[in-house]
Protein backbone atom coordinates (compact mmCIF):
# COMPACT_ATOMS: atom_id res chain seq x y z
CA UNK A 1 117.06 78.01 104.78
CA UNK A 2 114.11 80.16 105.93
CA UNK A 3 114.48 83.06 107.95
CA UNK A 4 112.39 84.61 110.67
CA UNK A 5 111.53 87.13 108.44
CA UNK A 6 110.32 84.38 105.38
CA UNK A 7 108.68 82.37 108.09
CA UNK A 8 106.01 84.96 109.51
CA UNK A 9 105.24 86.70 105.71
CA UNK A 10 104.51 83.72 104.54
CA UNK A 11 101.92 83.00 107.46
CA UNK A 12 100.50 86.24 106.80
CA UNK A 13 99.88 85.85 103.13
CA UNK A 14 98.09 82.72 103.59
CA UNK A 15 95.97 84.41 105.95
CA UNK A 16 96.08 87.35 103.68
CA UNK A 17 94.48 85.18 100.85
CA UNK A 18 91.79 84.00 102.50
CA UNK A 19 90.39 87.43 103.33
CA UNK A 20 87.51 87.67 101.24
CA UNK A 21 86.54 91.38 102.28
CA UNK A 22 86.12 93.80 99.31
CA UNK A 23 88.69 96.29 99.49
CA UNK A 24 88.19 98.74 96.91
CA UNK A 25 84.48 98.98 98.63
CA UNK A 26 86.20 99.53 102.11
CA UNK A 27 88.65 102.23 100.85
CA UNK A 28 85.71 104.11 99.65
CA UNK A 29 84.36 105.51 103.06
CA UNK A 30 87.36 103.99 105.36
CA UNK A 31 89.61 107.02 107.05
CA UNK A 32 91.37 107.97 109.80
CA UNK A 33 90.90 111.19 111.74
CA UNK A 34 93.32 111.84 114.99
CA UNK A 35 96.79 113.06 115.91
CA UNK A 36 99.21 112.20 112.85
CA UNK A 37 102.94 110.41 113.36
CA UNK A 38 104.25 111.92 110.70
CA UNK A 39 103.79 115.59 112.74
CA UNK A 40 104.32 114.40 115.83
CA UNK A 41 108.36 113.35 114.56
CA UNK A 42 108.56 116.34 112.76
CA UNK A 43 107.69 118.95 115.67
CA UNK A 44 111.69 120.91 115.98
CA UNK A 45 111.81 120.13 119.95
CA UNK A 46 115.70 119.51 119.44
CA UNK A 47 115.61 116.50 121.22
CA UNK A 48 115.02 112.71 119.67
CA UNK A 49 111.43 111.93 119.32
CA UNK A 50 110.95 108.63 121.02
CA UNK A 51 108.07 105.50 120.07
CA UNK A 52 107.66 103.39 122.84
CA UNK A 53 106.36 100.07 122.00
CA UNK A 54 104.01 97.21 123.49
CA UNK A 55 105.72 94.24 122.91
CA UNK A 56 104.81 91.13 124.64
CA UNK A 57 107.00 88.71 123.21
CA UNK A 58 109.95 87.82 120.37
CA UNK A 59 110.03 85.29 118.49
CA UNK A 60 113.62 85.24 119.48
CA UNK A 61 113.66 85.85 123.50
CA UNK A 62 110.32 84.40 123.80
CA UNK A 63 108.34 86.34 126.74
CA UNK A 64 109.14 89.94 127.81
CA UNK A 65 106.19 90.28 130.32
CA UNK A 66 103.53 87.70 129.55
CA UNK A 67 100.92 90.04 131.75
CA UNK A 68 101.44 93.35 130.14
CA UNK A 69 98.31 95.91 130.43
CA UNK A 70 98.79 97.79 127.18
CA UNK A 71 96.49 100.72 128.41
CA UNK A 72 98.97 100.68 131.85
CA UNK A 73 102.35 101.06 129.98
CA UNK A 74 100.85 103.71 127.22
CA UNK A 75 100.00 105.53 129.63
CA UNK A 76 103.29 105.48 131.42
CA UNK A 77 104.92 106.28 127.72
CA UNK A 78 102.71 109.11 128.01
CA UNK A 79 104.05 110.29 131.18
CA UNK A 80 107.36 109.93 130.35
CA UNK A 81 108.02 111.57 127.52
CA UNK A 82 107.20 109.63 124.82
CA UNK A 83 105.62 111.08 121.76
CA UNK A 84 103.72 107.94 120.04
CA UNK A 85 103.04 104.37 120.58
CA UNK A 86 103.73 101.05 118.11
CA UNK A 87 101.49 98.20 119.13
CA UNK A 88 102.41 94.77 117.93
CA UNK A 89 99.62 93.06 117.24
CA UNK A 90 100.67 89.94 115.33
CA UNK A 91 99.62 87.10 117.96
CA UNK A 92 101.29 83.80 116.38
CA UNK A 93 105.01 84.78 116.63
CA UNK A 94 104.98 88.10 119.30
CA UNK A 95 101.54 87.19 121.17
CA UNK A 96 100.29 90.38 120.45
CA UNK A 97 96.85 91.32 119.17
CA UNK A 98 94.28 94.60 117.91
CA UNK A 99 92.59 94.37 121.37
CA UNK A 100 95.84 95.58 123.07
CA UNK A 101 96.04 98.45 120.54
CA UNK A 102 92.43 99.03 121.22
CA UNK A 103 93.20 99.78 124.60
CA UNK A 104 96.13 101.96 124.05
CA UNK A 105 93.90 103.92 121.72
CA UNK A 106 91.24 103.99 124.29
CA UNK A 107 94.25 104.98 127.48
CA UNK A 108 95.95 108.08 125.48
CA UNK A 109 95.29 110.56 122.98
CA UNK A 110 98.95 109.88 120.81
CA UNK A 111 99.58 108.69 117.37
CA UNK A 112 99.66 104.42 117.10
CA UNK A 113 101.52 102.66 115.03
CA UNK A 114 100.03 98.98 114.47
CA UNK A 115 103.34 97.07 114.45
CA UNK A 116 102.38 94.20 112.27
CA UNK A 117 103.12 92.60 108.80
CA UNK A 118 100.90 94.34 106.24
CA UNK A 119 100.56 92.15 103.10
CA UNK A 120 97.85 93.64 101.50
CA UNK A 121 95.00 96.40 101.07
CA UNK A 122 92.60 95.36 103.34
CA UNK A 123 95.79 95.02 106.70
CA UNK A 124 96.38 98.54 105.19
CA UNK A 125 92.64 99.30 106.08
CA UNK A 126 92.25 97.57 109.39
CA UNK A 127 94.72 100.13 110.48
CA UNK A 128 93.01 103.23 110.17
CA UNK A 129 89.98 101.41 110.96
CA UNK A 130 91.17 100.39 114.38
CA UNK A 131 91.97 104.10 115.14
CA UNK A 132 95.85 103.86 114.77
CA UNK A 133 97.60 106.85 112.68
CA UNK A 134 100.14 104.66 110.76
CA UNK A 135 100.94 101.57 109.15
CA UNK A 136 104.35 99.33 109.24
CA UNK A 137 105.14 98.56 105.34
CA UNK A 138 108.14 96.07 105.65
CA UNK A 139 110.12 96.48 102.47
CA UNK A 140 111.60 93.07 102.98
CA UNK A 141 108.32 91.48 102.90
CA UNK A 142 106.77 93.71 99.68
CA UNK A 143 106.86 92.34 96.45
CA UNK A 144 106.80 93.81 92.95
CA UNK A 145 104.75 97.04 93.15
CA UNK A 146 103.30 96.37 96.78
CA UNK A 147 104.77 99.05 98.77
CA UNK A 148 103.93 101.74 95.96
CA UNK A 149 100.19 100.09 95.98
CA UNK A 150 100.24 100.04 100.03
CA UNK A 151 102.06 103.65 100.14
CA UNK A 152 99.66 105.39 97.72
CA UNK A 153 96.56 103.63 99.73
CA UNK A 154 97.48 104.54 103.41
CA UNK A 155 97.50 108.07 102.26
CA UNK A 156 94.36 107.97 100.48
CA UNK A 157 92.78 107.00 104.35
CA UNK A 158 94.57 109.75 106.06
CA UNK A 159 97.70 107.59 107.71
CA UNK A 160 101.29 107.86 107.92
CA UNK A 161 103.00 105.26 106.73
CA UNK A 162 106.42 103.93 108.30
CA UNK A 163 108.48 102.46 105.56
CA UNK A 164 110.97 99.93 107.25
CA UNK A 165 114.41 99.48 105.54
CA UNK A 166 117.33 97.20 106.37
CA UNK A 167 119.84 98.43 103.70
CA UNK A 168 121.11 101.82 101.19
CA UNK A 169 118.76 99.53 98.26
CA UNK A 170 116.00 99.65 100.07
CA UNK A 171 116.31 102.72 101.38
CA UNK A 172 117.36 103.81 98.39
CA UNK A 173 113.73 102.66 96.98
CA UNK A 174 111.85 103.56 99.87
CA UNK A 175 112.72 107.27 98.99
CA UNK A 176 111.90 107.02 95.12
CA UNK A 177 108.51 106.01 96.10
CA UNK A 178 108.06 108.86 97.95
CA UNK A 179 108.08 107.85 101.60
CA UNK A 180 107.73 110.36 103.63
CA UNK A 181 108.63 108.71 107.32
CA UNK A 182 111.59 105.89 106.87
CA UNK A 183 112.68 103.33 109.60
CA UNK A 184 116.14 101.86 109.82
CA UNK A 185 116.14 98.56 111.27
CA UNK A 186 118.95 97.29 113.11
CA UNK A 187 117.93 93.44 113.27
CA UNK A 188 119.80 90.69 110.67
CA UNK A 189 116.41 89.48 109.39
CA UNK A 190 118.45 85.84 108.94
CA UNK A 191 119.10 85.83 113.25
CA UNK A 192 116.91 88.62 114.86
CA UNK A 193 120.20 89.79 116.27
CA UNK A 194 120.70 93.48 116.54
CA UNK A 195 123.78 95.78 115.47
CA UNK A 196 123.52 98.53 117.12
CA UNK A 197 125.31 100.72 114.76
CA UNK A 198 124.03 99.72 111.41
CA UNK A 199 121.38 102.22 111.56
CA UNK A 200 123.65 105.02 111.85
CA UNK A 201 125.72 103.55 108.50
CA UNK A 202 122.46 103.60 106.30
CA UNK A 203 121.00 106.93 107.01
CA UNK A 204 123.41 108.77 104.71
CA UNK A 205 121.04 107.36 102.16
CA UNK A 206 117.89 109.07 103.39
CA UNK A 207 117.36 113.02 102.23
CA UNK A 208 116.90 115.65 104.88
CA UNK A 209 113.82 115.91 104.06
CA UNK A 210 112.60 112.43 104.91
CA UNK A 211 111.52 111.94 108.85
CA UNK A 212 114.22 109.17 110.08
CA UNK A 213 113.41 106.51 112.63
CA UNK A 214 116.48 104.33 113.85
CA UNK A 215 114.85 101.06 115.10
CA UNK A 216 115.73 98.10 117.31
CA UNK A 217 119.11 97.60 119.93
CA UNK A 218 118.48 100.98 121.78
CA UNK A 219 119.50 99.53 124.94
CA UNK A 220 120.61 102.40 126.42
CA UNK A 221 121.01 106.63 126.20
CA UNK A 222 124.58 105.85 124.88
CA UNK A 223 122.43 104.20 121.99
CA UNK A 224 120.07 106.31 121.91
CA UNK A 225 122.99 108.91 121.44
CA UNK A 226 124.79 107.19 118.28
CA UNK A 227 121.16 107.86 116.44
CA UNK A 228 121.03 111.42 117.39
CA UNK A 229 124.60 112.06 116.17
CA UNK A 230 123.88 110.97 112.97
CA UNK A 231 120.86 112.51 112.36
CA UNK A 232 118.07 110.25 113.36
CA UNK A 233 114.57 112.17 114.40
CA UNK A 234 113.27 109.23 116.53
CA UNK A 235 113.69 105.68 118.25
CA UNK A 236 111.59 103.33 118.44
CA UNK A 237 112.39 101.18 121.60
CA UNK A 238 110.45 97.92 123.04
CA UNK A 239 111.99 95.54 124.94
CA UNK A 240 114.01 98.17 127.20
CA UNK A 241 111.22 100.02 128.29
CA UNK A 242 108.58 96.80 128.67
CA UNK A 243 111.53 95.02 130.81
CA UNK A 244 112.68 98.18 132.98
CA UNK A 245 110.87 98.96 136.67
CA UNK A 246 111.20 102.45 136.25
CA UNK A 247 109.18 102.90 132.94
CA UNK A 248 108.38 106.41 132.95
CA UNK A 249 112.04 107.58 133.94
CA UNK A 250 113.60 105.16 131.35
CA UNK A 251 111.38 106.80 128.45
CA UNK A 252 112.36 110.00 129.99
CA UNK A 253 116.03 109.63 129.80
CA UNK A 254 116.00 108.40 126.84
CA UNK A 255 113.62 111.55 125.23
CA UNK A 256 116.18 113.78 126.96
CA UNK A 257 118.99 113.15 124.35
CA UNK A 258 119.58 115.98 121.90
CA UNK A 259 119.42 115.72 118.05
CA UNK A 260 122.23 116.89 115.82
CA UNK A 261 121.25 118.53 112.28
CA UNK A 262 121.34 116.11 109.44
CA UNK A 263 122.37 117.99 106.18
């Protein structure tokens, strides 16, 4: 049986194959220039770094808020506390798409990550051609040599890459590739649902050294909390913030929490 996960790579690698655009040309004179993700999670604040996301929809819960303005709620990230942005911009299964990241880019001056599922060179140049500072490399959805490939090109353009791991094996390979900024994801990729402590159980694989992002079921500051204690630099939080009525305050709250050392 399929999962999610299975389900929206492979839609992505047929589209993938059917880009005809010459990507050795492109990564000759594509680059990106603005504020980097990578820095912006490293800065020693003492509190969590939080990425507030633009999330429309899940393939799971279906709509969040159908009538979103993605310039609006960046901007009330901004206010609040929040130190970058992810966009989603995969439109078949989250309705999202580059125009909404367009605008964020256009509404504040932070680093972007372009939430999407990045299958091959030329998705890894769209992103720093679009203006966002940092690219989503699934290791679940690489194959063979991909994520070395995919790593080695986003920082021949100037981005950050966020290398997204489920388990200690992939995080495991995540680090002897040399990723530099590592996300834990909290979702099953068989059910899309979230355990909010797994995160916290995988990090002991990461080196201090790497920038840590604990992704997914931060519901609340007591979640927000668990990541800090065990070492985590930043959340990355969508659905709470999208769904709350008190956007900046939520981000706020949840920026407020402070970070323990991680040996």
């Amino acid at each position: 049986m399929g999962t999610y996960l299975d389900d929206i790579v492979s839609w992505h690698r047929a589209r993938a194959s059917n880009d005809r655009r010459p990507w050795r040309e492109r990564a000759e004179t594509v680059r990106y220039e603005g504020p980097s993700m990578l820095d912006a999670l490293s800065s020693s604040t003492g509190f969590v770094k939080v990425i507030a996301e633009v999330k429309r929809r899940s393939p799971s819960k279906g709509w969040i808020d159908e009538n979103l303005d993605p310039g609006k709620l960046a901007h009330e990230y901004e206010e609040g506390g929040a130190c970058a942005i992810s966009v989603l911009t995969d439109e078949p299964h989250f309705s999202g798409a580059v125009t909404d990241l367009l605008e964020v880019r256009a509404a504040v001056n932070l680093p972007i990550l372009r939430k999407d599922f990045t299958v091959s060179a030329n998705d890894v140049l769209d992103v720093a051609e679009m203006g966002a500072s940092t690219v989503l490399l699934i290791a679940a959805a690489l194959e063979g040599d991909e994520m070395a490939r995919f790593l080695r090109l986003a920082h021949h353009c100037g981005l950050d890459a966020l290398v997204e791991v489920h388990d200690h094996d992939e995080a495991q390979r995540a680090v002897d590739l040399g990723a530099r900024l590592i996300g834990v994801n909290q979702r099953d990729l068989r059910t899309f649902e979230v355990n909010s402590r797994h995160a916290a159980s995988v990090i002991s694989s990461l080196p201090s050294s790497v920038v840590t992002v604990a992704e997914s079921g931060m519901i609340s500051t007591d979640d927000v909390k668990v990541a800090a204690s065990a070492g985590f630099d930043a959340v990355l939080v969508g659905e709470t913030f999208v769904r709350s009525s008190h956007r900046r305050e939520t981000v706020r709250a949840f920026a407020s929490i402070v970070k323990d050392p991680r040996g």
